[in-house]
Protein backbone atom coordinates (compact mmCIF):
# COMPACT_ATOMS: atom_id res chain seq x y z
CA UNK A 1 0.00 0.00 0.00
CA UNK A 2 1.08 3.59 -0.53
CA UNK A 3 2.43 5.84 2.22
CA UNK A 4 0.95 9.31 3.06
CA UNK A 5 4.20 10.97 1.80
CA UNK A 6 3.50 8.79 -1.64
CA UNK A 7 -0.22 9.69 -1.91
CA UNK A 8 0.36 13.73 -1.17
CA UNK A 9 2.94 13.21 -4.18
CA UNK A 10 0.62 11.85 -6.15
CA UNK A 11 -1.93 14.63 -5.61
CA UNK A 12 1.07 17.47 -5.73
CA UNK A 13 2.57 16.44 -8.99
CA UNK A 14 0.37 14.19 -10.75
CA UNK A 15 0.80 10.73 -11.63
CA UNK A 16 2.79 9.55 -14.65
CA UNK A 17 1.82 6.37 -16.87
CA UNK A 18 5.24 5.21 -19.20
CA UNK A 19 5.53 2.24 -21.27
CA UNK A 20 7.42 -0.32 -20.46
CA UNK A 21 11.10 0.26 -22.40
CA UNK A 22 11.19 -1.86 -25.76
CA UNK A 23 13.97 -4.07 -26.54
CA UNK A 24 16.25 -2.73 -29.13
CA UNK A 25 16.14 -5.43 -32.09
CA UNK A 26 19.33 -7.18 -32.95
CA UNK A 27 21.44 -5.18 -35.78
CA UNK A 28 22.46 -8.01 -37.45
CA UNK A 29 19.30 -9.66 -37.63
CA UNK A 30 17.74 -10.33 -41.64
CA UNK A 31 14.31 -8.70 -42.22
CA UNK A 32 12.03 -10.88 -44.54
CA UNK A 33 8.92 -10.91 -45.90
CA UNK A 34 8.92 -14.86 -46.39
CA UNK A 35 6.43 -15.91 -44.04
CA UNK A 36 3.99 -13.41 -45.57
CA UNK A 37 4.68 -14.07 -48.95
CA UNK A 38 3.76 -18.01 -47.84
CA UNK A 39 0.40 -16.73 -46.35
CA UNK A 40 -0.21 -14.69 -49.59
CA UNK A 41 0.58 -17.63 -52.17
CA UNK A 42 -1.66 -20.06 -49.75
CA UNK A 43 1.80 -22.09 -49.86
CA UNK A 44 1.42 -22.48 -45.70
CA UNK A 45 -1.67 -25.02 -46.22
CA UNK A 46 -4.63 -23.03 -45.27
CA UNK A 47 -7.58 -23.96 -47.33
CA UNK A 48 -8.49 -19.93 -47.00
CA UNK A 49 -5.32 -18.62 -47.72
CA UNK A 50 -5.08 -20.87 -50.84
CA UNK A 51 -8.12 -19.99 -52.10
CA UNK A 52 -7.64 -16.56 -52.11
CA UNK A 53 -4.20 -17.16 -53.96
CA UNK A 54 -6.68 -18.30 -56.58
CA UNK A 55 -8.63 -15.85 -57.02
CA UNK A 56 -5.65 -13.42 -57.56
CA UNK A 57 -4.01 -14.79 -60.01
CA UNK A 58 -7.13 -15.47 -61.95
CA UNK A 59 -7.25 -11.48 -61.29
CA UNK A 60 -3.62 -10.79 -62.46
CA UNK A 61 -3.83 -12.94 -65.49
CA UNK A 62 -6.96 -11.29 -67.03
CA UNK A 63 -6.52 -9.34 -70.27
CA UNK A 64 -7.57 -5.78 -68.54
CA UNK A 65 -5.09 -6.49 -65.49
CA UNK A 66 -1.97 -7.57 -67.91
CA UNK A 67 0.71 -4.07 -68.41
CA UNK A 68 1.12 -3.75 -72.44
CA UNK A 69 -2.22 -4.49 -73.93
């Protein structure tokens, strides 16, 4: 529990919410976009996910979608 001196603090100067600190990330560490690029080809194994893969490449390969008509 809080103390008087902590409480009269509290009410003097306000109370402060921070964040927690965030880990820096590691330099050296590779960035990829490989795991999304699985979920976007459906190449992870979700029924969904592969489906939808479908359905955009039908989109990409039609005539009004294909650069130099």
């Amino acid at each position: 529990m809080a103390t008087d001196n902590e409480i009269l603090h509290a009410i003097m100067n306000g109370i402060s919410f921070t964040g927690t600190k965030k880990k820096k990330e590691d330099p050296n560490k590779v960035k990829t976009k490989a795991r999304g690029k699985k979920y976007y080809t459906g190449a992870h194994g979700s029924g969904a996910a592969k489906h939808k893969a479908e359905i955009r490449q039908k989109v990409k390969n039609r005539p009004s979608q294909r650069k130099g008509r």
